[in-house]
PDB file of N, CA and C in Angstrom:
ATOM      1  N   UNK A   1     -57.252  51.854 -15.420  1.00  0.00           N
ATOM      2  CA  UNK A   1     -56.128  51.026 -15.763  1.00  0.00           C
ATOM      3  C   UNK A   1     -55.913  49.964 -14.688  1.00  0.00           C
ATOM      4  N   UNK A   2     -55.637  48.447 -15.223  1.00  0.00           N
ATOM      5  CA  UNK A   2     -55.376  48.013 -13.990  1.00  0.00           C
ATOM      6  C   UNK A   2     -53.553  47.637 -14.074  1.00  0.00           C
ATOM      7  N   UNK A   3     -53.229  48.399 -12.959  1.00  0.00           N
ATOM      8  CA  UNK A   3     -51.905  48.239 -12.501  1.00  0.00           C
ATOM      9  C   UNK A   3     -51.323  47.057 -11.419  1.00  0.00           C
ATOM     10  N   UNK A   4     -52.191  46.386 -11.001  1.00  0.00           N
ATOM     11  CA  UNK A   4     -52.123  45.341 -10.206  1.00  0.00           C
ATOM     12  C   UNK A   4     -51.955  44.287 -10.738  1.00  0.00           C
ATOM     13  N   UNK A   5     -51.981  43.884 -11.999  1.00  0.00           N
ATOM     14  CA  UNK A   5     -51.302  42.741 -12.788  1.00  0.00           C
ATOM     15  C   UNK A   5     -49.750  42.731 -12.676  1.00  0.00           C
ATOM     16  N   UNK A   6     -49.562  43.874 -13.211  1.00  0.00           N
ATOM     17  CA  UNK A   6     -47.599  43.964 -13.937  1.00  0.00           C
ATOM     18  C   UNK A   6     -47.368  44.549 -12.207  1.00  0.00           C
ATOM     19  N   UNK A   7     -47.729  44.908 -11.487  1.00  0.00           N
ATOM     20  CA  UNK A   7     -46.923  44.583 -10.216  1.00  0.00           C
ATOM     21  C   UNK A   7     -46.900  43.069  -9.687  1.00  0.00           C
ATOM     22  N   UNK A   8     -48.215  42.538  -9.834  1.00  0.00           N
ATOM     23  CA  UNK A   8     -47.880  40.850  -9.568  1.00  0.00           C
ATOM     24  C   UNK A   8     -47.121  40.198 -10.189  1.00  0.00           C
ATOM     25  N   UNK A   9     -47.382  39.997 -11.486  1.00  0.00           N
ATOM     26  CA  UNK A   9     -46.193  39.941 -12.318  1.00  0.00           C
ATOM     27  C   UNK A   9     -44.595  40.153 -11.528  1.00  0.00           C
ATOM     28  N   UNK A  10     -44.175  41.186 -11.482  1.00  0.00           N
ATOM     29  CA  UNK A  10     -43.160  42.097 -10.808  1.00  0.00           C
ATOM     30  C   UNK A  10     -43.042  40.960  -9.286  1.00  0.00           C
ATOM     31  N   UNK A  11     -43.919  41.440  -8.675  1.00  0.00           N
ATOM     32  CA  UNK A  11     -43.262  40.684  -7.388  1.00  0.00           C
ATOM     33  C   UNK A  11     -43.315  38.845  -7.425  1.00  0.00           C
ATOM     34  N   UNK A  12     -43.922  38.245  -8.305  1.00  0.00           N
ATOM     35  CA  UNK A  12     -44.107  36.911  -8.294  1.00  0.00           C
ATOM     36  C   UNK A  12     -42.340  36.428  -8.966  1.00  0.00           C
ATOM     37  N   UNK A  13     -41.493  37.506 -10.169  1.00  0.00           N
ATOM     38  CA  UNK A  13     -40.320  37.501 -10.500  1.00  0.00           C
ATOM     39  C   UNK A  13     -39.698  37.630  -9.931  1.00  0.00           C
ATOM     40  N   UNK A  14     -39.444  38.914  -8.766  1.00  0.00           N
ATOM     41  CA  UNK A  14     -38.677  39.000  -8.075  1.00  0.00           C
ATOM     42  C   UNK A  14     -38.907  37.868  -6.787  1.00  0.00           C
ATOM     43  N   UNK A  15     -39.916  37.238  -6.200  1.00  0.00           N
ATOM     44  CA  UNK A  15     -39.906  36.112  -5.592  1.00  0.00           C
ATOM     45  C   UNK A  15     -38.853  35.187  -6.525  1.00  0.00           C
ATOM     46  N   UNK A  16     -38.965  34.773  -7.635  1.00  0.00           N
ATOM     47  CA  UNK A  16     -38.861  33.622  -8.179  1.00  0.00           C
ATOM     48  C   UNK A  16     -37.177  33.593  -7.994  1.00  0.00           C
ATOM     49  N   UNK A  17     -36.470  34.940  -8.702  1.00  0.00           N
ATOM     50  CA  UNK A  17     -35.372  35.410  -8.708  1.00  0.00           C
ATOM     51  C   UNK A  17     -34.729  35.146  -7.065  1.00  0.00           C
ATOM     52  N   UNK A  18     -35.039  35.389  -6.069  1.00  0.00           N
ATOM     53  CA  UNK A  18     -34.615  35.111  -4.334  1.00  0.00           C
ATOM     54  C   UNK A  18     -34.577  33.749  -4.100  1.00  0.00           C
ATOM     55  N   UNK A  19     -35.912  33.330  -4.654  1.00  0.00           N
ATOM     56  CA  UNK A  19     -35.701  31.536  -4.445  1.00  0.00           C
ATOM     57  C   UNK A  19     -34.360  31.527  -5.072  1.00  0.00           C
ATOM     58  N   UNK A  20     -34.521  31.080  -6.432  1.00  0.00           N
ATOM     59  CA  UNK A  20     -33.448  30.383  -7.480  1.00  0.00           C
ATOM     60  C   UNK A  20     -31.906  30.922  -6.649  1.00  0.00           C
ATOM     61  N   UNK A  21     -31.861  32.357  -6.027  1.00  0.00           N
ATOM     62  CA  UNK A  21     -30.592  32.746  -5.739  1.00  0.00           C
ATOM     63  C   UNK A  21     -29.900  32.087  -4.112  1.00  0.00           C
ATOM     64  N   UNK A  22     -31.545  31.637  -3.975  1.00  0.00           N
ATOM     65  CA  UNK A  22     -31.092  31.107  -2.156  1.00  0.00           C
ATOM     66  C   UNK A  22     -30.559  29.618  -2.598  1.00  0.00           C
ATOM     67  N   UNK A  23     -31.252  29.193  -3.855  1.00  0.00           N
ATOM     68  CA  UNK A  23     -30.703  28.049  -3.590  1.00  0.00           C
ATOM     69  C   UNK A  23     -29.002  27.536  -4.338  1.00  0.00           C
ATOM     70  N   UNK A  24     -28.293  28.902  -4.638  1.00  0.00           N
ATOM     71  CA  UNK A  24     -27.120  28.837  -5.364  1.00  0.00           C
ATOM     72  C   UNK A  24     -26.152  28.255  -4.260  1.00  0.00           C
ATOM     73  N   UNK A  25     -26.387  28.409  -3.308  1.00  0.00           N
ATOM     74  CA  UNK A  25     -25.315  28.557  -2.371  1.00  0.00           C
ATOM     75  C   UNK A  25     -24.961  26.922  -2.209  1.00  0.00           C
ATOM     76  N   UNK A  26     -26.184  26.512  -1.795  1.00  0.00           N
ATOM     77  CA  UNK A  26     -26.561  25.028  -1.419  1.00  0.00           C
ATOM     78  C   UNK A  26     -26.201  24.200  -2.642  1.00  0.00           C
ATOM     79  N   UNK A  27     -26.352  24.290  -3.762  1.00  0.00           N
ATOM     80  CA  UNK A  27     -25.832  23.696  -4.818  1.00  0.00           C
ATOM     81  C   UNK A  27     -24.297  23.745  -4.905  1.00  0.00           C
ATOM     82  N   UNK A  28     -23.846  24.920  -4.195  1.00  0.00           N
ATOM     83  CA  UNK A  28     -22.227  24.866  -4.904  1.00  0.00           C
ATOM     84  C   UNK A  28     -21.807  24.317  -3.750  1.00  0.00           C
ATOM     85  N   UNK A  29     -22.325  24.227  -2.626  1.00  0.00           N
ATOM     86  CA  UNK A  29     -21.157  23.060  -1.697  1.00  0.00           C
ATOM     87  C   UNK A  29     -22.109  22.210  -1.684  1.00  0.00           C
ATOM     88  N   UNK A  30     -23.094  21.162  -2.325  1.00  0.00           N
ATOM     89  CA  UNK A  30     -22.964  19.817  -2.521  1.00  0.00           C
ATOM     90  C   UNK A  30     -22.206  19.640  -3.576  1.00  0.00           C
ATOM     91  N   UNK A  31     -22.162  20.475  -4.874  1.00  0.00           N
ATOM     92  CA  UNK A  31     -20.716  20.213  -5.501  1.00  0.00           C
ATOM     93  C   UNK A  31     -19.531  19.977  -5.338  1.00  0.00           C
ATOM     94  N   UNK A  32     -18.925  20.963  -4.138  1.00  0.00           N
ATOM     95  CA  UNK A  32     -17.675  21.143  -3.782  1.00  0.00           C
ATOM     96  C   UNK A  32     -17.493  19.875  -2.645  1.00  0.00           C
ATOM     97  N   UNK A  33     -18.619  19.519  -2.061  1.00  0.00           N
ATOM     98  CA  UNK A  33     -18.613  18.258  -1.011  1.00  0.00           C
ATOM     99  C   UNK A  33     -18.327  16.937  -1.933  1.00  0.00           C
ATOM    100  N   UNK A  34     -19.058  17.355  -3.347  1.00  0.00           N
ATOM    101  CA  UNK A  34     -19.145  15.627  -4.048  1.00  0.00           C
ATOM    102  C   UNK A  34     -17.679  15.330  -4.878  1.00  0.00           C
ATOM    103  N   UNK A  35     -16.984  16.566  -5.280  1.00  0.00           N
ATOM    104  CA  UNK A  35     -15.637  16.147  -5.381  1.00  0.00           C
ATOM    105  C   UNK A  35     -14.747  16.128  -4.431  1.00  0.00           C
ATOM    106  N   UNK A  36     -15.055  16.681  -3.391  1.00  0.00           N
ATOM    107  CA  UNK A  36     -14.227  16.225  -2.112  1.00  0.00           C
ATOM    108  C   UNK A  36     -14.298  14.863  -1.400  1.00  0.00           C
ATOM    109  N   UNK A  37     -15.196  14.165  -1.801  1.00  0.00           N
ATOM    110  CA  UNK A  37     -15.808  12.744  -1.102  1.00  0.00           C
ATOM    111  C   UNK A  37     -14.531  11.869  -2.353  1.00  0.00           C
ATOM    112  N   UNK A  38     -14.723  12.046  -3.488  1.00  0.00           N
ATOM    113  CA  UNK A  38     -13.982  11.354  -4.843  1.00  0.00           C
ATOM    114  C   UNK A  38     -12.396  11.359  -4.284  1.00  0.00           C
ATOM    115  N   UNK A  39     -12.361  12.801  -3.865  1.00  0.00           N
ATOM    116  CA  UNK A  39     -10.794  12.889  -2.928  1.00  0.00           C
ATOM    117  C   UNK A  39     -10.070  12.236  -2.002  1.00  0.00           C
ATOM    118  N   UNK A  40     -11.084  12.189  -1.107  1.00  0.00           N
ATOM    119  CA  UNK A  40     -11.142  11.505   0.145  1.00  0.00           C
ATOM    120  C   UNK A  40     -11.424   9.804   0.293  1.00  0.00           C
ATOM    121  N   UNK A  41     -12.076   9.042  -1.280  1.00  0.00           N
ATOM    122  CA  UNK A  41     -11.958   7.838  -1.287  1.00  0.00           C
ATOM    123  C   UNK A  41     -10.871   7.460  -1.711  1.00  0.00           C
ATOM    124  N   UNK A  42     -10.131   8.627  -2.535  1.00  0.00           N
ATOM    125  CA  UNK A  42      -8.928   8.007  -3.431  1.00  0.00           C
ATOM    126  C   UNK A  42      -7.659   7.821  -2.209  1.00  0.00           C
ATOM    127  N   UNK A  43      -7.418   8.584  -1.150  1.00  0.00           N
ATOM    128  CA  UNK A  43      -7.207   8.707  -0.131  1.00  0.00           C
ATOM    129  C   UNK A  43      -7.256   7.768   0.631  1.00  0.00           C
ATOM    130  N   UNK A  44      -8.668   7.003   1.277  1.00  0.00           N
ATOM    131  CA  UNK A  44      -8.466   6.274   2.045  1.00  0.00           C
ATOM    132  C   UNK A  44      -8.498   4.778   1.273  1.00  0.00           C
ATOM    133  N   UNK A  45      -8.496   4.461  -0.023  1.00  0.00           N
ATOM    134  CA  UNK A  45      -7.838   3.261  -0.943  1.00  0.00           C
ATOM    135  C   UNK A  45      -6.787   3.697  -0.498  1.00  0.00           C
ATOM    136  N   UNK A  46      -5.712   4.502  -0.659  1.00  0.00           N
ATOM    137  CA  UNK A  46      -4.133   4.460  -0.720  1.00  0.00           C
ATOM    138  C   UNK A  46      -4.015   3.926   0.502  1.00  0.00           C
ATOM    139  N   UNK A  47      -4.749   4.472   1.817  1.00  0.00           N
ATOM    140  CA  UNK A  47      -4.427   4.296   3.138  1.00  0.00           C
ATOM    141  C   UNK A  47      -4.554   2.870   2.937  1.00  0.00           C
ATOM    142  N   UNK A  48      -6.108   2.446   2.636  1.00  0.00           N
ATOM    143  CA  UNK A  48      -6.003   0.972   3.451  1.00  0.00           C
ATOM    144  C   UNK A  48      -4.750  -0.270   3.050  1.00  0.00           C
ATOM    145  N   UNK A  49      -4.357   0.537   1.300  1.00  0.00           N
ATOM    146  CA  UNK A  49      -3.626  -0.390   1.061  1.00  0.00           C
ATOM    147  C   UNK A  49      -1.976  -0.491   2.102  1.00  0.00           C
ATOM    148  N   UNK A  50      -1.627   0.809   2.478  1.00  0.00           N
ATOM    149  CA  UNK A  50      -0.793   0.690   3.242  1.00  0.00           C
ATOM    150  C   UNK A  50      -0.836   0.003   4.349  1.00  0.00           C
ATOM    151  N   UNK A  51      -2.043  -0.109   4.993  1.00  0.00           N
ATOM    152  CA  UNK A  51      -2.364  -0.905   6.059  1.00  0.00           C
ATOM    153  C   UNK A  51      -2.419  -2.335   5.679  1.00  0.00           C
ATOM    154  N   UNK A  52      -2.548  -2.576   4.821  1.00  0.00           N
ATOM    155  CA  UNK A  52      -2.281  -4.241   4.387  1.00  0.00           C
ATOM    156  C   UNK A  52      -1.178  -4.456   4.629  1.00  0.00           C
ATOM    157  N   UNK A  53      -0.161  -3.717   4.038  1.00  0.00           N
ATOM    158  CA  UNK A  53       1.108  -3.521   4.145  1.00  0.00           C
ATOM    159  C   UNK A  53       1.706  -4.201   5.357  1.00  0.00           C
ATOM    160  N   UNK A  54       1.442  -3.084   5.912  1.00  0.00           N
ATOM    161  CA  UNK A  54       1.998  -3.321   7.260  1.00  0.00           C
ATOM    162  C   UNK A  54       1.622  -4.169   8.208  1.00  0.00           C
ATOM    163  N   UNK A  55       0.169  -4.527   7.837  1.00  0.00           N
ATOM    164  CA  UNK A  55      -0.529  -5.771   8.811  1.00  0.00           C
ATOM    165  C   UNK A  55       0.516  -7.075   8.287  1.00  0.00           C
ATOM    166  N   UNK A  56       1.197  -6.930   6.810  1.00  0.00           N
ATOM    167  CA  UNK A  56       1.639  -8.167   6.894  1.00  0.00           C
ATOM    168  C   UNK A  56       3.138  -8.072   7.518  1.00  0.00           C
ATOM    169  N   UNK A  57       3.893  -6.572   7.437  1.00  0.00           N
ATOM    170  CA  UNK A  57       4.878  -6.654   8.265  1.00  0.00           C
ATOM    171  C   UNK A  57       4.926  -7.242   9.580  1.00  0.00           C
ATOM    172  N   UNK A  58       4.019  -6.872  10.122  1.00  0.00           N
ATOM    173  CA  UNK A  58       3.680  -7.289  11.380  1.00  0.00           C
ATOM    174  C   UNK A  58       3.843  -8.398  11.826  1.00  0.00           C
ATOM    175  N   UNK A  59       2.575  -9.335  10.564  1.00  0.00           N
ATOM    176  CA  UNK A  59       2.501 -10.658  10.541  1.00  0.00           C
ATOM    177  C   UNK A  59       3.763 -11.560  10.340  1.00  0.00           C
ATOM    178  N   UNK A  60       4.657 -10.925   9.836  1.00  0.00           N
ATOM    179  CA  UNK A  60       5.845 -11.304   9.300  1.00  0.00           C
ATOM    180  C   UNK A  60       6.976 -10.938  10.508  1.00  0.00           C
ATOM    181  N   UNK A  61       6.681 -10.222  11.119  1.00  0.00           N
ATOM    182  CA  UNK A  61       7.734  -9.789  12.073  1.00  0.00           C
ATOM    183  C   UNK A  61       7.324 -10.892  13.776  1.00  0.00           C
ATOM    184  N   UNK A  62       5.814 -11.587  13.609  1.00  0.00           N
ATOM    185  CA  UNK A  62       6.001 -12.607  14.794  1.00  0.00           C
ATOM    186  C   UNK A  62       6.321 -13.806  14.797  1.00  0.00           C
ATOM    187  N   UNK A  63       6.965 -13.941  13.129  1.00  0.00           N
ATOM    188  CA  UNK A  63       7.685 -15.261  13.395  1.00  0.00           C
ATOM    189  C   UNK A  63       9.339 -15.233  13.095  1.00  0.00           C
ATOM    190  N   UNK A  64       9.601 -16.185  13.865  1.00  0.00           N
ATOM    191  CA  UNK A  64      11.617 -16.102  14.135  1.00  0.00           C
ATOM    192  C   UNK A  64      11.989 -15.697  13.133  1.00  0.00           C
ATOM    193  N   UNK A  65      11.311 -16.595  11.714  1.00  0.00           N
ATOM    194  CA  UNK A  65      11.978 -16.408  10.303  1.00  0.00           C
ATOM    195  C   UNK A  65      12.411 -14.608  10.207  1.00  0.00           C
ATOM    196  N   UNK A  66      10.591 -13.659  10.259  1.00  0.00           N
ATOM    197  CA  UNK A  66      10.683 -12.670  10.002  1.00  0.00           C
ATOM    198  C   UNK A  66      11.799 -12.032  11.089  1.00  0.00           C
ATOM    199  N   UNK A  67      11.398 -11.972  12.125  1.00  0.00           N
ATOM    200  CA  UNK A  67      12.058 -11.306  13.021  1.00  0.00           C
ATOM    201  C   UNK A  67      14.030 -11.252  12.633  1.00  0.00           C
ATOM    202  N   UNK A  68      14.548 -12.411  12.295  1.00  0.00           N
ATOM    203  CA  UNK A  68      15.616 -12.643  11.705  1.00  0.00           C
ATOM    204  C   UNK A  68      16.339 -11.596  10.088  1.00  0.00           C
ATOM    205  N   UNK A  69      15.070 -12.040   9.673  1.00  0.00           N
ATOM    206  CA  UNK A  69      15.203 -11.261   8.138  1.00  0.00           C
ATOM    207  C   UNK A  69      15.209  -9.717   8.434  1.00  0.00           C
ATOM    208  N   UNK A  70      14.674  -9.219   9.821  1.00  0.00           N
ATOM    209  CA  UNK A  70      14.416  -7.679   9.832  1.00  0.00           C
ATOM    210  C   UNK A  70      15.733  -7.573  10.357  1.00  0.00           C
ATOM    211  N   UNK A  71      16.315  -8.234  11.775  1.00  0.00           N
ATOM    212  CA  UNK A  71      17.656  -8.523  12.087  1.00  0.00           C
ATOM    213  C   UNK A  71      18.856  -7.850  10.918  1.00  0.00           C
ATOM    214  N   UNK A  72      18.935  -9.065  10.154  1.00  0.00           N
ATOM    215  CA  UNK A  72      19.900  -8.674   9.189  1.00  0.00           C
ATOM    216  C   UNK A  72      19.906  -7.514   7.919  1.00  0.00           C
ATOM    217  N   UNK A  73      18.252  -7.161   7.733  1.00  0.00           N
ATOM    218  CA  UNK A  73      18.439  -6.785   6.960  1.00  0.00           C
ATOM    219  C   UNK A  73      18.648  -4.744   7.150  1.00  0.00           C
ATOM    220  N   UNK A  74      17.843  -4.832   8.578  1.00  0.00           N
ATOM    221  CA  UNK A  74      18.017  -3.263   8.819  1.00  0.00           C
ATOM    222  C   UNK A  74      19.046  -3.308   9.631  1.00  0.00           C
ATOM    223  N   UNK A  75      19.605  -3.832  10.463  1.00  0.00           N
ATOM    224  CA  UNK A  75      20.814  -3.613  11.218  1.00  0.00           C
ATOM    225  C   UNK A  75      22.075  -4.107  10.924  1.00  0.00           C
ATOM    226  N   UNK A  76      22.288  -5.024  10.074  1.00  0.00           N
ATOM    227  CA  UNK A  76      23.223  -5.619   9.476  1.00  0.00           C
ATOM    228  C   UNK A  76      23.810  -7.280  10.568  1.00  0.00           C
ATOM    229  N   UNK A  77      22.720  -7.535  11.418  1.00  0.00           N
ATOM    230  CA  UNK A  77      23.331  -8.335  12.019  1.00  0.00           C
ATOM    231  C   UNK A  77      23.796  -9.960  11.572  1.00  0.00           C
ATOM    232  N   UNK A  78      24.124 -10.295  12.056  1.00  0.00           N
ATOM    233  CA  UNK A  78      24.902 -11.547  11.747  1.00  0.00           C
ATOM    234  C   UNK A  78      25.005 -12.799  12.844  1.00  0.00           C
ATOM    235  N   UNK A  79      24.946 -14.148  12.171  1.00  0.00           N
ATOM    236  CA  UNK A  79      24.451 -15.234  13.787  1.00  0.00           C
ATOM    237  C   UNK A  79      26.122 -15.817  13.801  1.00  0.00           C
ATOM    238  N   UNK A  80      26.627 -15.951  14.992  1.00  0.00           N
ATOM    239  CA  UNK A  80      28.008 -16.338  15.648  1.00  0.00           C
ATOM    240  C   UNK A  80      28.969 -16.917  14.633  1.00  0.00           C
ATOM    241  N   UNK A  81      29.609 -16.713  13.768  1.00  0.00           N
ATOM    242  CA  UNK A  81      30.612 -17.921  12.852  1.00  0.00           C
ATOM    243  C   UNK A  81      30.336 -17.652  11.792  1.00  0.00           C
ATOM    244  N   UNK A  82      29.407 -16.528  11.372  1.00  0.00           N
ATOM    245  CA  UNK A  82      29.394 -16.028  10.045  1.00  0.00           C
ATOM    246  C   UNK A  82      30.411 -15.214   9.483  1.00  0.00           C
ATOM    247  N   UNK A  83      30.429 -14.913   8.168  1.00  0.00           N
ATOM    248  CA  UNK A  83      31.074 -13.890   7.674  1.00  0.00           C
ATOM    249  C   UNK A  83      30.351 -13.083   6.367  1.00  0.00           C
ATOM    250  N   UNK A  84      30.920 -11.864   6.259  1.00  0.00           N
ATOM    251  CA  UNK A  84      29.847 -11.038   5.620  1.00  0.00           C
ATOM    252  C   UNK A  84      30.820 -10.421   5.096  1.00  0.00           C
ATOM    253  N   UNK A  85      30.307 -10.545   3.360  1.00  0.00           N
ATOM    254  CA  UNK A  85      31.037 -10.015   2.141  1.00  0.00           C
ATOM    255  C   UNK A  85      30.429  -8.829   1.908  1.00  0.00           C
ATOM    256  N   UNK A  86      30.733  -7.659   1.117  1.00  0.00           N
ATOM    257  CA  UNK A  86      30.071  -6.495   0.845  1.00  0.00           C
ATOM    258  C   UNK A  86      30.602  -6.740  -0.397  1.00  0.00           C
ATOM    259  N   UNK A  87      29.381  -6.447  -1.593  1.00  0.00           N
ATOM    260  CA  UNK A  87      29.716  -6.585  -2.950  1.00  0.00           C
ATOM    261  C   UNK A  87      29.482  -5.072  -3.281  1.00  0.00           C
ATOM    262  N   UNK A  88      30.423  -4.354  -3.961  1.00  0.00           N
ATOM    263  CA  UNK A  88      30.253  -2.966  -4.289  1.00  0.00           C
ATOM    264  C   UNK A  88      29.329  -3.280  -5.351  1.00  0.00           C
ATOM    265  N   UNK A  89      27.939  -2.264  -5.682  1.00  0.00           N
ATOM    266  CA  UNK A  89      27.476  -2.164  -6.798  1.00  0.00           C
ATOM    267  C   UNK A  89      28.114  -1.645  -7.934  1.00  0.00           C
ATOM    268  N   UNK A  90      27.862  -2.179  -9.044  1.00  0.00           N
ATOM    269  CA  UNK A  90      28.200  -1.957 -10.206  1.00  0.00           C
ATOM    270  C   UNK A  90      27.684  -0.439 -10.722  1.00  0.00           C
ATOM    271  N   UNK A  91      28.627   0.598 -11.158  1.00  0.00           N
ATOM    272  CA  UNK A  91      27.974   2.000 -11.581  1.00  0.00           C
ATOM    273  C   UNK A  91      27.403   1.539 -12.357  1.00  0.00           C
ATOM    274  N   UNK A  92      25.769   2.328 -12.615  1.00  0.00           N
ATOM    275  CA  UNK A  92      24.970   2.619 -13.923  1.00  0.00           C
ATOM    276  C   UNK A  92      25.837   2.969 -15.020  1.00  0.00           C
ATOM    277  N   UNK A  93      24.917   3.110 -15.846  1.00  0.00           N
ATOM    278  CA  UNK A  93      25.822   3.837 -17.510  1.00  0.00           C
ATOM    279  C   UNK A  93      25.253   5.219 -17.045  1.00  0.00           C
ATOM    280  N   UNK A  94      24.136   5.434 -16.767  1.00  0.00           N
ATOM    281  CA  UNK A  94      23.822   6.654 -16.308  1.00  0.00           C
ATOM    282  C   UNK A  94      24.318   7.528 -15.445  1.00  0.00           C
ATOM    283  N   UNK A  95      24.969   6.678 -14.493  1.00  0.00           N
ATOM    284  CA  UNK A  95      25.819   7.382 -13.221  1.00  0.00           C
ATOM    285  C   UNK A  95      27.051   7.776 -14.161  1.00  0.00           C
ATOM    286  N   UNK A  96      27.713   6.926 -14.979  1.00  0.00           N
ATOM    287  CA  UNK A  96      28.403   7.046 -15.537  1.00  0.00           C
ATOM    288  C   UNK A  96      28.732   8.315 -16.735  1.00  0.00           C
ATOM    289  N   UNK A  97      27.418   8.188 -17.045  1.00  0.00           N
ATOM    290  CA  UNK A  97      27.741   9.525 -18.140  1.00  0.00           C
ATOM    291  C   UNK A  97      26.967  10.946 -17.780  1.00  0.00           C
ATOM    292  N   UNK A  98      26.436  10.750 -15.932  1.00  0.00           N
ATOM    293  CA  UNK A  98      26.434  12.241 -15.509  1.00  0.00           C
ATOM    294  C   UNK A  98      27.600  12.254 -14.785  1.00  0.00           C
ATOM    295  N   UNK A  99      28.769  11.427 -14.603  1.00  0.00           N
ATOM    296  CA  UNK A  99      30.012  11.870 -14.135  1.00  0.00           C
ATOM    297  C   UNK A  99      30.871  12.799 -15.033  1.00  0.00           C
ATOM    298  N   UNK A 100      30.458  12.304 -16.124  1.00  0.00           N
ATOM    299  CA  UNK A 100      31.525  12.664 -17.575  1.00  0.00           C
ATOM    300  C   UNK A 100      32.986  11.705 -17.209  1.00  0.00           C
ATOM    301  N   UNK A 101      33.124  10.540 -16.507  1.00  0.00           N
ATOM    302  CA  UNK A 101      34.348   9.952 -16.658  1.00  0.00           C
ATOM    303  C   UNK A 101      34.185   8.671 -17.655  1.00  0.00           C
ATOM    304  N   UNK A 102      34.451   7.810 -17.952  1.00  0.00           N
ATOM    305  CA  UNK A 102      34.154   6.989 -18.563  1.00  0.00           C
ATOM    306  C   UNK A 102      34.367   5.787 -17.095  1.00  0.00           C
ATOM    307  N   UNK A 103      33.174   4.814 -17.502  1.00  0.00           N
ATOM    308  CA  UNK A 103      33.490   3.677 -16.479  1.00  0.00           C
ATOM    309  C   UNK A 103      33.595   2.035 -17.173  1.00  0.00           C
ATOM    310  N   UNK A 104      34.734   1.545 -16.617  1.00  0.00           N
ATOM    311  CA  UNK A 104      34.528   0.743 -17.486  1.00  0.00           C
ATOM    312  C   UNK A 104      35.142  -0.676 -16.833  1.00  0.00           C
TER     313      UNK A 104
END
């Protein structure tokens, strides 16, 4: 009988089976890497756009104009001989009808 076939057989499968299983590993984190890269661009688009942002704050904050407009508008300041009205906002209808009062 020859028995040395269906053992080759046998071990050439079980080779084949170790490859295919060594290479599971390696497949699932270039997967897990290639949607993490999709992550990480969507990410640094948001960033750079913020950085535009602010490059133009910046840009905007070294001239008098800007520097003025940040003045008044975050600190409330005001230049010598002015005067400064406060206009109450007008309630929503929405503010209005989670009060339950009527506004009118």
């Amino acid at each position: 009988m020859n028995l040395a076939r269906p053992l080759k057989v046998i071990a050439y499968a079980a080779f084949l089976g170790l490859l295919l299983a060594s290479y599971v590993s390696p497949l699932q984190g270039i997967l897990e890497d290639r949607s993490q890269v999709l992550t990480l661009r969507a990410d640094l688009e948001e960033l750079e756009k913020q950085n535009v942002a602010r490059e133009r704050l910046v840009e905007d904050l070294e001239t008098k104009g800007g520097v003025e407009r940040a003045a008044r508008e975050r600190y409330g300041m005001i230049e010598p001989g002015e005067k400064v009205y406060i206009v109450p906002e007008q309630p929503s209808a929405v503010t209005c009808q989670q009060s339950g009062k009527g506004c009118e």
